[in-house]
Protein backbone atom coordinates (compact mmCIF):
# COMPACT_ATOMS: atom_id res chain seq x y z
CA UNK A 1 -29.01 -2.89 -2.05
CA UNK A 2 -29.45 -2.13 1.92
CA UNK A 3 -29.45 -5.77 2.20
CA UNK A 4 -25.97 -5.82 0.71
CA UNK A 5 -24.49 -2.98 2.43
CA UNK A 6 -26.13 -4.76 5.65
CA UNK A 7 -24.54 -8.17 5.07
CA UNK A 8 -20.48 -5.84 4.31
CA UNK A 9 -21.04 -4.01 7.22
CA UNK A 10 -22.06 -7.51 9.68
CA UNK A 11 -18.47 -8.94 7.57
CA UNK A 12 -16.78 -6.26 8.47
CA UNK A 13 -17.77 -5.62 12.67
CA UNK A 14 -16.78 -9.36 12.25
CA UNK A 15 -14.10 -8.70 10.86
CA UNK A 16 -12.92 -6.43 13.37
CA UNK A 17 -13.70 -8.53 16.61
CA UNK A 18 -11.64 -11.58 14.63
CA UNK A 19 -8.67 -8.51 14.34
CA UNK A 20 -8.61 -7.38 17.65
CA UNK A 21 -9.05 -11.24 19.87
CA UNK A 22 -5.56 -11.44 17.66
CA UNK A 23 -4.46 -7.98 18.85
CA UNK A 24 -4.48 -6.16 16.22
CA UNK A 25 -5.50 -2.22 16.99
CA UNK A 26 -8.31 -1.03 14.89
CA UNK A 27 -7.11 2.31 13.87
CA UNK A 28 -9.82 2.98 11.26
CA UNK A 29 -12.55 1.88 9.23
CA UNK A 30 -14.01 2.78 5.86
CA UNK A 31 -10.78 4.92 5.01
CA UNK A 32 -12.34 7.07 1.78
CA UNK A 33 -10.10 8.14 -0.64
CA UNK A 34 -10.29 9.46 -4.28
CA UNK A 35 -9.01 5.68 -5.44
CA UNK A 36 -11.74 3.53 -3.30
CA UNK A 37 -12.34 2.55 0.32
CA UNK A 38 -9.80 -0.02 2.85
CA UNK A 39 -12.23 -1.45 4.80
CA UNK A 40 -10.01 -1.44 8.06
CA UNK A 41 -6.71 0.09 8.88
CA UNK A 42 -4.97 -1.73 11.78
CA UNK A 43 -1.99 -2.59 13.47
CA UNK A 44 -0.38 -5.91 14.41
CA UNK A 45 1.18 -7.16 17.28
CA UNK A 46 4.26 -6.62 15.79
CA UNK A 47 3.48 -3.06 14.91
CA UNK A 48 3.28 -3.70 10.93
CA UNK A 49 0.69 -1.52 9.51
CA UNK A 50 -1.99 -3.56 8.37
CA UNK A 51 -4.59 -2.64 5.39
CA UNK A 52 -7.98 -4.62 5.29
CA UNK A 53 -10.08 -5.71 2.68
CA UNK A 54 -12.66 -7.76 4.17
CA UNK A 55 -15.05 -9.84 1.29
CA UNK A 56 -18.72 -11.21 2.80
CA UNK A 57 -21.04 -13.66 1.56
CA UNK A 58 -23.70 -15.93 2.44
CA UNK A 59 -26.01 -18.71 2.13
CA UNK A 60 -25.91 -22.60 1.74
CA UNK A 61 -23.52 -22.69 -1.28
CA UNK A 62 -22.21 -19.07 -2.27
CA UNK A 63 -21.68 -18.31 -5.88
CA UNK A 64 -18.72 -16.57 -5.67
CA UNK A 65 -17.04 -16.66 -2.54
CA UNK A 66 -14.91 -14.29 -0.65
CA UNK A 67 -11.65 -14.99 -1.63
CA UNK A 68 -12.82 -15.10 -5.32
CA UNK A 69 -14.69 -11.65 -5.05
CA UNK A 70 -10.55 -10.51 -4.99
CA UNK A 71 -10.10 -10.53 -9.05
CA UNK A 72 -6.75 -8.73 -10.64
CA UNK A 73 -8.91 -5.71 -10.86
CA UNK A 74 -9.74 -5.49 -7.76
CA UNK A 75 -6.80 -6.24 -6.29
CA UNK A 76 -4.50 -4.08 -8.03
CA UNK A 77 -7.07 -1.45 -7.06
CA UNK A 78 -6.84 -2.17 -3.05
CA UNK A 79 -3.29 -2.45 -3.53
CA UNK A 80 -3.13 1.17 -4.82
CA UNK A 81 -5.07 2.43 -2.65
CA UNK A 82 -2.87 0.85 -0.16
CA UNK A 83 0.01 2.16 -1.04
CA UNK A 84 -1.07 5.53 -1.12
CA UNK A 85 -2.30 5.45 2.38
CA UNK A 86 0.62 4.03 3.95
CA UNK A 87 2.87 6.81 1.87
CA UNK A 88 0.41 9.69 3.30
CA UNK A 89 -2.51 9.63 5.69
CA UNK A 90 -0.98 6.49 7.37
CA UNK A 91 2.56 7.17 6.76
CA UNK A 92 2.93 8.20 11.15
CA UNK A 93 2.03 4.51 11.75
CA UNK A 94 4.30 2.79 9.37
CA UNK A 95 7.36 1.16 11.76
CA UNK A 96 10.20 -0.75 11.19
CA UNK A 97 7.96 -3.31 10.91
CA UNK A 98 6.32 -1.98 7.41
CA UNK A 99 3.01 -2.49 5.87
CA UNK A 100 0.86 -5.11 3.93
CA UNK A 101 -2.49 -6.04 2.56
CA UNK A 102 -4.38 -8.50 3.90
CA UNK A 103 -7.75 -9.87 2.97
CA UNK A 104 -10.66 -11.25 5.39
CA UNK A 105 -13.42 -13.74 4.68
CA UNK A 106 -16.06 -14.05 6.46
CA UNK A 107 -18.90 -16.64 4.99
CA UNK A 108 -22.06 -17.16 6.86
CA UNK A 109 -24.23 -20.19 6.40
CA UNK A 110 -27.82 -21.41 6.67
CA UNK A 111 -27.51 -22.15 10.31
CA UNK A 112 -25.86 -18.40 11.36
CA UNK A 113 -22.53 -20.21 11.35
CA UNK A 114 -19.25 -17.95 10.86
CA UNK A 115 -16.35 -18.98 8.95
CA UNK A 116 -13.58 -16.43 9.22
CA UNK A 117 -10.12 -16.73 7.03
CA UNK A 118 -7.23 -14.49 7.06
CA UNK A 119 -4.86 -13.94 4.33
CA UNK A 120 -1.85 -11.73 5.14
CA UNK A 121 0.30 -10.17 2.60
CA UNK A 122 -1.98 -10.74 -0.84
């Protein structure tokens, strides 16, 4: 299990360095509600508030990988949560601009390479 929550937290410091060399501003991380957890809370360059759900894995050939760790579920679940947030707690950073979800992959390999993908508005 510690290796697990070691490999989310590596995905997500990741993550956050991918975020901000695109200007985004890390507002906060690990945002615990009743509902779950958004991994990062952020804004863009263009001020839209921006909530995270970042999805790690590893190793030569993953089983499942990051994007298809997202099920219904699990979406509709981060989406909730989402929406919550953005109506309350994060409701002072919401602009003209709006909100969305995004997801971010990060996939490490054999040979400590880092893939990093981006999906805005899932």
């Amino acid at each position: 299990m510690a290796k697990h929550i070691d490999l989310g937290k590596l995905g997500e410091d990741i993550a956050i360095r991918y975020l901000k060399k695109k200007k985004y501003r890390v507002i906060e991380r690990n945002y615990r509600m009743r509902l779950g957890e958004l991994d990062i809370v952020a804004l863009a360059p263009d001020k839209t508030l921006v909530l995270v759900e970042v999805k790690t894995v590893s190793g030569p050939n993953p089983k499942i990988s990051g994007e298809d760790q997202m099920t219904a579920p699990k979406t509709h679940k981060f989406r909730r949560a989402a929406e919550i947030y953005a109506s309350g707690d994060g409701e002072r950073f919401v602009s003209e601009a709006g909100w969305r979800t995004d997801l971010v992959t990060v996939e490490f390999d054999l040979n400590r390479e880092t893939r990093v993908r981006h999906y805005q508005n899932i």
